[in-house]
Protein backbone atom coordinates (compact mmCIF):
# COMPACT_ATOMS: atom_id res chain seq x y z
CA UNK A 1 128.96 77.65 126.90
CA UNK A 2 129.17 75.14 123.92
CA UNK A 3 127.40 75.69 120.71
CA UNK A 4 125.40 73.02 122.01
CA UNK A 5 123.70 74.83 124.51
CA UNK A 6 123.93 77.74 122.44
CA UNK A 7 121.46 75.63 120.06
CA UNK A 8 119.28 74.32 122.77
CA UNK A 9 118.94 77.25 124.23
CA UNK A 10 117.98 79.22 121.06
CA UNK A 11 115.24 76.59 120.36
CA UNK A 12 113.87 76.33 123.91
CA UNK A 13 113.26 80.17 124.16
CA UNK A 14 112.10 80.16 121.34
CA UNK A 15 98.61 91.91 104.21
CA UNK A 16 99.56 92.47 101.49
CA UNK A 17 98.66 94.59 98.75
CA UNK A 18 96.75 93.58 96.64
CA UNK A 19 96.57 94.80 92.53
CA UNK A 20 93.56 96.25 91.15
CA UNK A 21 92.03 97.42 88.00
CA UNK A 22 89.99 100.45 87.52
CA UNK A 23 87.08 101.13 85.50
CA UNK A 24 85.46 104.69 85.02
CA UNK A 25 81.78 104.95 85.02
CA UNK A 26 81.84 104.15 81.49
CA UNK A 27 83.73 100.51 81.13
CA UNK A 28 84.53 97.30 83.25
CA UNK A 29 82.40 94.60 84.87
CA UNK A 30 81.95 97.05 87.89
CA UNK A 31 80.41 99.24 85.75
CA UNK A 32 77.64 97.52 84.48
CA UNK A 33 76.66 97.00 88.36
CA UNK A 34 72.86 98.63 89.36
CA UNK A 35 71.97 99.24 92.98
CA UNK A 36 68.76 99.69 94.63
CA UNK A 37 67.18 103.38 95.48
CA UNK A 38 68.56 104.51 92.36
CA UNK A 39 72.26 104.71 93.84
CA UNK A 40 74.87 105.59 91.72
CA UNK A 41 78.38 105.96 92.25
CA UNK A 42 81.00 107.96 89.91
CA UNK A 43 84.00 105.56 90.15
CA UNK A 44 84.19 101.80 90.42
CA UNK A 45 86.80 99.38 90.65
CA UNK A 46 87.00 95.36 89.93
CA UNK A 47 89.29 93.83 92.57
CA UNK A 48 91.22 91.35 92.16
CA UNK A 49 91.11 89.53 95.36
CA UNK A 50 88.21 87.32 96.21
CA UNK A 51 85.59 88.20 93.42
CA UNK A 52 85.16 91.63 95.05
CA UNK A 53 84.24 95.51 93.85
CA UNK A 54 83.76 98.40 95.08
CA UNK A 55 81.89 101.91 93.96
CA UNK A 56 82.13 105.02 95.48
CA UNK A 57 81.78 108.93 95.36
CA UNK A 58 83.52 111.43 97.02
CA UNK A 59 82.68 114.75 97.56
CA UNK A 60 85.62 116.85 98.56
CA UNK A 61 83.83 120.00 99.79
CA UNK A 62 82.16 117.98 102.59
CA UNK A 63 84.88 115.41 103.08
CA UNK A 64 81.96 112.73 102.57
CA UNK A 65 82.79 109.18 100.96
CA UNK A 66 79.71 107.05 99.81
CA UNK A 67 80.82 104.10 98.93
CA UNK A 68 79.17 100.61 97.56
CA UNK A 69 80.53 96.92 98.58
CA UNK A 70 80.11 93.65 96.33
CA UNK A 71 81.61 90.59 97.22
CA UNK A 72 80.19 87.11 97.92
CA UNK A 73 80.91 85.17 101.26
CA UNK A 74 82.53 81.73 101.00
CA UNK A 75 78.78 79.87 101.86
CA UNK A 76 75.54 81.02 102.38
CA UNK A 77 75.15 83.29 104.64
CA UNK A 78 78.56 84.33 105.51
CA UNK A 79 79.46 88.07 106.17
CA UNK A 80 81.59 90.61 104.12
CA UNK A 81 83.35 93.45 105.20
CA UNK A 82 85.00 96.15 103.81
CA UNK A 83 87.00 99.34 105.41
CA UNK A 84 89.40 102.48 105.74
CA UNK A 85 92.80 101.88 107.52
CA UNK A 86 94.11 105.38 108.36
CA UNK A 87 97.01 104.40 110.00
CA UNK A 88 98.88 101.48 107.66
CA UNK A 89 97.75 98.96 104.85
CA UNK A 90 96.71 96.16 107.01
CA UNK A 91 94.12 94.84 109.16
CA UNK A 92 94.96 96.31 112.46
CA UNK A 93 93.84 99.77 112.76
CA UNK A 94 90.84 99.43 110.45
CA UNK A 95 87.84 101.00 110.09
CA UNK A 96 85.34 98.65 109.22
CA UNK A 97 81.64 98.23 107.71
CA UNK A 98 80.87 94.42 108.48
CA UNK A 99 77.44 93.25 106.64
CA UNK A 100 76.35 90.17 108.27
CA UNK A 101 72.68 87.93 108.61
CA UNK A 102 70.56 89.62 110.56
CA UNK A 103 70.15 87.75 114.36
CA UNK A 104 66.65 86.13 113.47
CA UNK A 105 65.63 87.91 110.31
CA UNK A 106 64.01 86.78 107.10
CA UNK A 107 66.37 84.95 104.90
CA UNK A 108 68.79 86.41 103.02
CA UNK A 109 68.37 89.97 104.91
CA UNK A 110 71.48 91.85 105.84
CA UNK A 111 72.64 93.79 108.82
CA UNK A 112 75.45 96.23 108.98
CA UNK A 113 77.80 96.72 111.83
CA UNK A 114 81.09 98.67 112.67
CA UNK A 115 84.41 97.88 114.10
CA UNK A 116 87.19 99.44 114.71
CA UNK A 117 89.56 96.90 114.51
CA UNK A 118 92.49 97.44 116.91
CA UNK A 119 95.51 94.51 116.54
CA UNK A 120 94.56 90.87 114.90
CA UNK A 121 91.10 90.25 116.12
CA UNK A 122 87.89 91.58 115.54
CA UNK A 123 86.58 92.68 118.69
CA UNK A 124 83.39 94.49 119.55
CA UNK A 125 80.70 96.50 117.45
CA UNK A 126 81.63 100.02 118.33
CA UNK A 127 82.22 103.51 116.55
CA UNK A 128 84.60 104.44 113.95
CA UNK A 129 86.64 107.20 114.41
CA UNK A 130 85.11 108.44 110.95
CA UNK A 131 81.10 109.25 111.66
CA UNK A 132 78.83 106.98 109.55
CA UNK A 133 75.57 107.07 107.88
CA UNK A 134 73.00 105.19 105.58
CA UNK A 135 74.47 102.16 106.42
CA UNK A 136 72.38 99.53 104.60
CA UNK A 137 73.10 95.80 103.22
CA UNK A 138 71.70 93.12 100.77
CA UNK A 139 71.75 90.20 99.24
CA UNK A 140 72.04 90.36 95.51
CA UNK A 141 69.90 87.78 93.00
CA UNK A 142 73.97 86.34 91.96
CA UNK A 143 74.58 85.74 95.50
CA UNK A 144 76.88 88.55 96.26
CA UNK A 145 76.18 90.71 99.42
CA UNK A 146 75.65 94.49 98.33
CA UNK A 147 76.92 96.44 101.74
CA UNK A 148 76.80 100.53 101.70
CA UNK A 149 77.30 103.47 103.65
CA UNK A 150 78.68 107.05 103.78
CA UNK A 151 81.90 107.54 106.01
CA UNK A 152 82.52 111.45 106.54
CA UNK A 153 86.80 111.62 106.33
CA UNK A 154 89.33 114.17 107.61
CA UNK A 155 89.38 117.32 105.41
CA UNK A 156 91.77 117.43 102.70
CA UNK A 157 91.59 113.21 102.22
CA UNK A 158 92.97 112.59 98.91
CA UNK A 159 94.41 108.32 98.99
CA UNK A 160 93.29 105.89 101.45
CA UNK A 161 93.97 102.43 102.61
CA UNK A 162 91.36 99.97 101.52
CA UNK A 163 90.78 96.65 103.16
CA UNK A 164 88.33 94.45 102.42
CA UNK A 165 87.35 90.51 103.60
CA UNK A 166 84.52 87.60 103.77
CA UNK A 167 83.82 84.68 105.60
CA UNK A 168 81.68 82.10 106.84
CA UNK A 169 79.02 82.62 110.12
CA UNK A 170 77.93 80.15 112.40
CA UNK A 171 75.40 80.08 115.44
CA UNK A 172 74.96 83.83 114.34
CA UNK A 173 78.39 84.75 114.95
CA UNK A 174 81.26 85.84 112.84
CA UNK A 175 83.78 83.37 112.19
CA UNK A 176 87.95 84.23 111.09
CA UNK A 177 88.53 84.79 107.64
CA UNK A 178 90.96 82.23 105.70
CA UNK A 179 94.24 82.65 106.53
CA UNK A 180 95.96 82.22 103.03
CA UNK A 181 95.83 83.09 99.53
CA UNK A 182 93.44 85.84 98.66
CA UNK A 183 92.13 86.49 102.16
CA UNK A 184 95.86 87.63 103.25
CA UNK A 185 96.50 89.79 99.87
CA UNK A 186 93.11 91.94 100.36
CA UNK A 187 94.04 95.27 100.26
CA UNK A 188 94.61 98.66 98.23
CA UNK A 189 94.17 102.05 97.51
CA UNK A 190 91.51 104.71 96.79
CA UNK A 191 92.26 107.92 94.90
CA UNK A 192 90.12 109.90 96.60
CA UNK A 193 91.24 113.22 94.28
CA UNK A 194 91.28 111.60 91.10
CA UNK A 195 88.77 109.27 91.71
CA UNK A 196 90.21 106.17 90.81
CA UNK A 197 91.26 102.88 92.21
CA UNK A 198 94.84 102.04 92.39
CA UNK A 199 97.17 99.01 93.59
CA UNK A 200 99.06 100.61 96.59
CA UNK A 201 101.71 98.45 95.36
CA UNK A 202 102.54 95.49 93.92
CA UNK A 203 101.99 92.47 96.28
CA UNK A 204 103.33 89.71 95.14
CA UNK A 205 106.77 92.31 94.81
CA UNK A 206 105.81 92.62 98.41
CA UNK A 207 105.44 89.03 99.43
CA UNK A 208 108.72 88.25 97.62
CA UNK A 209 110.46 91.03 99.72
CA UNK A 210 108.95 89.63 103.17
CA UNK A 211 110.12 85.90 101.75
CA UNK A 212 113.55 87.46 101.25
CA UNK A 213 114.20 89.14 103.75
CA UNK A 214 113.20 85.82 106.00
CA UNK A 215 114.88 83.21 103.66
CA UNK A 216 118.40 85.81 104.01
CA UNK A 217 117.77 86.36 107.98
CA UNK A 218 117.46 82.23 108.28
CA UNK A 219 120.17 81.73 106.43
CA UNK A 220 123.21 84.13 107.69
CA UNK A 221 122.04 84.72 111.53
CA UNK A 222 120.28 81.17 112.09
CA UNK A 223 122.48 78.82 109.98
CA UNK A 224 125.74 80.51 108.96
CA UNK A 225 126.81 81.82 112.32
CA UNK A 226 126.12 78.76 114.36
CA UNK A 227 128.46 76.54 111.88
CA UNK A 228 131.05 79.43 112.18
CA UNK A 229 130.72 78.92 115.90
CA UNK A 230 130.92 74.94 115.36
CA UNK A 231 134.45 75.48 113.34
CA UNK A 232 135.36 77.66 115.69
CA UNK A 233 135.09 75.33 118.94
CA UNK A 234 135.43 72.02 117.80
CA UNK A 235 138.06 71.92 114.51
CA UNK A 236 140.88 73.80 116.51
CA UNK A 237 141.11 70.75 118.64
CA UNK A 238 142.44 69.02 115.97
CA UNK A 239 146.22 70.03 115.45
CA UNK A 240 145.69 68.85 111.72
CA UNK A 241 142.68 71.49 111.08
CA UNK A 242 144.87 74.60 112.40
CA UNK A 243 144.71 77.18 110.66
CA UNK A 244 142.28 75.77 108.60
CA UNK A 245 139.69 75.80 111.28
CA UNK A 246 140.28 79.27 111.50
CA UNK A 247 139.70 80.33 108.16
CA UNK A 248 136.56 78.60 107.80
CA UNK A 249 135.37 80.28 110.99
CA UNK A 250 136.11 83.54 109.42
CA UNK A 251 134.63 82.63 106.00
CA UNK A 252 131.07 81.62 107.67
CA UNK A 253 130.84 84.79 109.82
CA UNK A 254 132.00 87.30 107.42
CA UNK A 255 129.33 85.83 104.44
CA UNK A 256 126.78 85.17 107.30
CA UNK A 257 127.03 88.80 108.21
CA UNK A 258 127.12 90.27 105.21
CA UNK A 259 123.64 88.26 103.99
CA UNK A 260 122.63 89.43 107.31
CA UNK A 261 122.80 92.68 106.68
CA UNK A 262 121.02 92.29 103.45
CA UNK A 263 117.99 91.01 105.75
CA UNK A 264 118.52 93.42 107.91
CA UNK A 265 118.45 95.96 105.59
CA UNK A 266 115.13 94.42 103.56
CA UNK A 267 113.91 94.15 106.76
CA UNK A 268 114.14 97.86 107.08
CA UNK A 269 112.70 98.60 103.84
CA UNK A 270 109.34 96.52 105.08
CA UNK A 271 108.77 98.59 108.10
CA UNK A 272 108.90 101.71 105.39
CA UNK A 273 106.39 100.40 103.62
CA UNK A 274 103.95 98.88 106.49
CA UNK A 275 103.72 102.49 108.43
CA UNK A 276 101.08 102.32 111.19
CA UNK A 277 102.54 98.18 111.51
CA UNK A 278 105.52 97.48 114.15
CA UNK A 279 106.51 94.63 115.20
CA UNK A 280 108.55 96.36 118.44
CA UNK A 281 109.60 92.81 119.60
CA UNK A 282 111.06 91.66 116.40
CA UNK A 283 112.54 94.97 115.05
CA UNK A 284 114.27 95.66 118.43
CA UNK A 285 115.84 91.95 118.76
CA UNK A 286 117.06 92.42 114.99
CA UNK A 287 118.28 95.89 115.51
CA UNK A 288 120.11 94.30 118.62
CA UNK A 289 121.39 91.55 116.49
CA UNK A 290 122.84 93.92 113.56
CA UNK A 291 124.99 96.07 116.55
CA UNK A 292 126.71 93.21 117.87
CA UNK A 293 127.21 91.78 114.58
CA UNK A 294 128.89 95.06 113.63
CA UNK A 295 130.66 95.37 116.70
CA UNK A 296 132.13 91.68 116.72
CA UNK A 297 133.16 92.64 112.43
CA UNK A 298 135.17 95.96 113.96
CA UNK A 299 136.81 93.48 116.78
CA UNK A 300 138.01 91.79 114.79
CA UNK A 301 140.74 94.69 113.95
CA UNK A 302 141.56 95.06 117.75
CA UNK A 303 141.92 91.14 118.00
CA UNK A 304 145.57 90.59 120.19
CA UNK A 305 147.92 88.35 119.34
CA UNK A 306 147.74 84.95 121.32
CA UNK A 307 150.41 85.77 123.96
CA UNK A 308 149.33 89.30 124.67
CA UNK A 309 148.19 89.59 128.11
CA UNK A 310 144.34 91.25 127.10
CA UNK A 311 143.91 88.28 124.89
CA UNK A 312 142.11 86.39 127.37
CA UNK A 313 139.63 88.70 127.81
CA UNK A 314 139.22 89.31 124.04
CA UNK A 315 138.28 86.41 123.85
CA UNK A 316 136.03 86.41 126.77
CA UNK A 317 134.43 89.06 124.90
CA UNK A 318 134.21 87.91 121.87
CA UNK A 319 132.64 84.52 122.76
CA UNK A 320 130.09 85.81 124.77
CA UNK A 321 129.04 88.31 121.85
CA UNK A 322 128.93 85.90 119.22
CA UNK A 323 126.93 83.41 121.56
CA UNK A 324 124.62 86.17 122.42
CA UNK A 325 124.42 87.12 118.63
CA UNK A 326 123.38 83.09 117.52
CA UNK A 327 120.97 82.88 120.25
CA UNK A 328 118.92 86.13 119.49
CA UNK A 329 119.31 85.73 115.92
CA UNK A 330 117.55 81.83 116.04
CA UNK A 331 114.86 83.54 118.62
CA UNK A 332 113.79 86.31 116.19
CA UNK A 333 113.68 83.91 112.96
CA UNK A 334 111.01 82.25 115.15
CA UNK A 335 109.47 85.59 115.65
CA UNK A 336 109.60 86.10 112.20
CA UNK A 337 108.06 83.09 111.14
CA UNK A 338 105.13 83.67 113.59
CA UNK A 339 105.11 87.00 112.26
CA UNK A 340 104.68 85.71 108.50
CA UNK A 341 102.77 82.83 109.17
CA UNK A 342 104.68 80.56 107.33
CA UNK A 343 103.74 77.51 106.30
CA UNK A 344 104.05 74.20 108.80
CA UNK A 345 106.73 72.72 106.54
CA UNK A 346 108.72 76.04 106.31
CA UNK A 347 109.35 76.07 110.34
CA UNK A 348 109.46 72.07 110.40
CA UNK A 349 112.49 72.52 107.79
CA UNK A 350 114.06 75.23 109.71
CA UNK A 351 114.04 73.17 113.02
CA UNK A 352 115.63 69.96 111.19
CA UNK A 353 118.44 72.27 109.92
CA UNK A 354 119.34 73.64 113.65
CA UNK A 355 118.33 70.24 115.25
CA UNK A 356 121.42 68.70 112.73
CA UNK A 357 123.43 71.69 113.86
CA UNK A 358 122.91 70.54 117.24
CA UNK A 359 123.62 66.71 117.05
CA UNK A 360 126.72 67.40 114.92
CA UNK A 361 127.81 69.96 117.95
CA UNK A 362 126.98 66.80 120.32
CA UNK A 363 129.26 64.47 118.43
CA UNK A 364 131.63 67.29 118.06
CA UNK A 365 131.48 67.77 121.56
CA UNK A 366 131.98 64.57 122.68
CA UNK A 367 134.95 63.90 120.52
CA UNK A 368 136.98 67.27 121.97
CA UNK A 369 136.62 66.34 125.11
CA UNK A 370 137.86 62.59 125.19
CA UNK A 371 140.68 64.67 123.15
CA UNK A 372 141.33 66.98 125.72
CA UNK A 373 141.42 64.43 128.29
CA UNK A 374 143.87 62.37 127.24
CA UNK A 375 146.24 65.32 125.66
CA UNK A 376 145.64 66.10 129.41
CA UNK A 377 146.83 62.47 131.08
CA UNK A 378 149.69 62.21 128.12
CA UNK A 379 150.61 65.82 129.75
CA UNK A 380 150.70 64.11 133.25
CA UNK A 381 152.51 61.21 131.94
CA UNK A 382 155.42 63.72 130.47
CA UNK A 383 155.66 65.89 133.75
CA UNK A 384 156.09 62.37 135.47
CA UNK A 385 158.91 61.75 132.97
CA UNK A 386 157.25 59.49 130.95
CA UNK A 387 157.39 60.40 126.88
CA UNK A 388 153.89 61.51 125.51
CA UNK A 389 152.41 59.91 122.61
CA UNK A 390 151.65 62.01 119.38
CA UNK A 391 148.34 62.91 118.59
């Protein structure tokens, strides 16, 4: 197979945590918050995503969390939602109180629902695995939606995940949430023993690490390796390139796996910190990819020399491998993207790179074989007893 096809092939087959600042009972905007029904919470936090606070009070004997939801929705009468993931720090697996318009009530009157959210998409009203009570919502005089409601947790609860979101309604149903910005970076912590409000990390650190780990996977698997390959199969041809050819070939794959690794090993590090997430699909292609990669580095130390008799199927071996390696390695940075939800021009720039890869390995290809060829008819020529001309 050509790195061509290698190429084609690849391309054919082919949130975060979010900072906040707490205030006691006694200081902060949050603070200075009054509810209706004389509620009162004993801690309160500002967040910092999307305008947003929330109050609560826990009461450890009974394992019951009342808790008090501000945030404004992106128009008029738009829905907000806040929630409990028990199982990671992202969407999927949520527990969540949704406060929406109430289905042909008087304006600016608020209904609350329940979800729990299972993968990417909303689903269904239905219960949550922790039993709720006084769920109640309104709209506030500065346009914020007030949303509350008393979730009874697991005993001995001391820090949850927090998520919370808005967004727009229309025709009475709920519409997706933005998918950038704030509305991806809305999420914490609560403190359930100490009572406070704390970042459960810091996420732009976090984006930055999920950025890395792509930018060092796109580079070493998806760009270095296939131009390794291209050195490898084309430049030999050339009697002028050897062993320069070989060198290079070396050079690309040994950097390209070691910056691998480095993604690899980031990559690693991400699934620590997302527990409850799993990308099975995209962790097992990558673990695949890091295996061979290791096993084609530790070949390289059994590699025979050119007139031993197992070299041909060394090298049988070792082309398939490394073949097998690019291909996976381009299918998973599109996994990865889709994954991350990169930007348009991120995966447009990323297909121009291996779409230049390919036409060079056209040209490339093109050029070895009318090489081949007529080393080939020169060869017929000299066993005919004619003298072959130099290349």
């Amino acid at each position: 197979m050509s790195v061509l096809g290698v190429l084609f092939l690849s391309f054919m087959v082919t949130v975060v945590a979010a900072p906040t600042r707490v205030a006691a009972a006694g200081g902060g905007g949050c603070a200075a918050e009054s509810f209706s029904n004389n509620r009162v919470y004993a801690a309160c936090s500002d967040l910092t995503r999307l305008g947003a606070s929330v109050h609560w009070t826990y009461d450890a004997s009974s394992s019951s969390l009342s808790v008090a939801f501000l945030a404004a929705p992106p128009s008029s009468g738009g829905w907000v939602a806040w929630g409990l993931n028990p199982t990671g720090d992202g969407m999927s697996g949520t527990q969540a109180l949704v406060a929406l318009p109430k289905s042909g009530g008087s304006s600016g009157s608020y209904d609350v629902q329940t979800y729990n959210i299972q993968g990417y998409t909303l689903g269904k009203p239905g219960p949550l695995t922790y039993p709720t009570s006084d769920l109640a919502a309104e709209l506030g005089a500065d346009g914020r939606v007030r949303m509350f409601g008393t979730l009874k947790l697991q005993n001995g609860t001391g820090e949850v995940n927090q998520v919370w979101q808005i967004g727009p309604v229309a025709s009475g149903s709920i519409v997706p949430h933005a998918m950038s910005g704030d509305s991806m970076a809305s999420k914490g912590k609560l403190n359930l023993v100490t009572g406070a409000s704390s970042s459960s990390g810091d996420g732009s650190s976090l984006l930055r690490k999920r950025n890395t780990h792509g930018v060092l996977n796109a580079v070493s698997w998806g760009i270095l390796l296939p131009m390794g390959a291209i050195f490898a199969r084309y430049l030999k041809t050339f009697k002028s390139a050897d062993p320069a050819w070989f060198y290079l070939h070396v050079a690309c794959q040994l950097i390209g796996y070691g910056v691998g690794v480095s993604g690899w090993a980031t990559g690693i590090h991400l699934g620590n910190l997302s527990k409850g997430i799993t990308y099975s699909l995209h962790r097992n292609i990558g673990i695949a990819v890091f295996a061979l990669g290791t096993l084609q580095i530790f070949a390289l130390f059994l590699r025979p020399k050119k007139d031993h008799k197992y070299r041909v199927y060394w090298n049988a071996y070792h082309h398939s491998v490394g073949y097998t390696i690019i291909i996976l390695g381009i299918i998973n940075i599109f996994k990865g993207m889709s994954i991350l939800n990169v930007e348009l021009k991120w995966k447009t720039g990323y297909i121009i790179v291996i779409s230049i890869l390919g036409v060079v390995a056209l040209i490339l290809e093109a050029v070895t074989w009318s090489i081949v060829l007529k080393r080939r008819k020169e060869e017929n020529k000299a066993s005919n007893g004619q003298l072959p001309l130099s290349l």
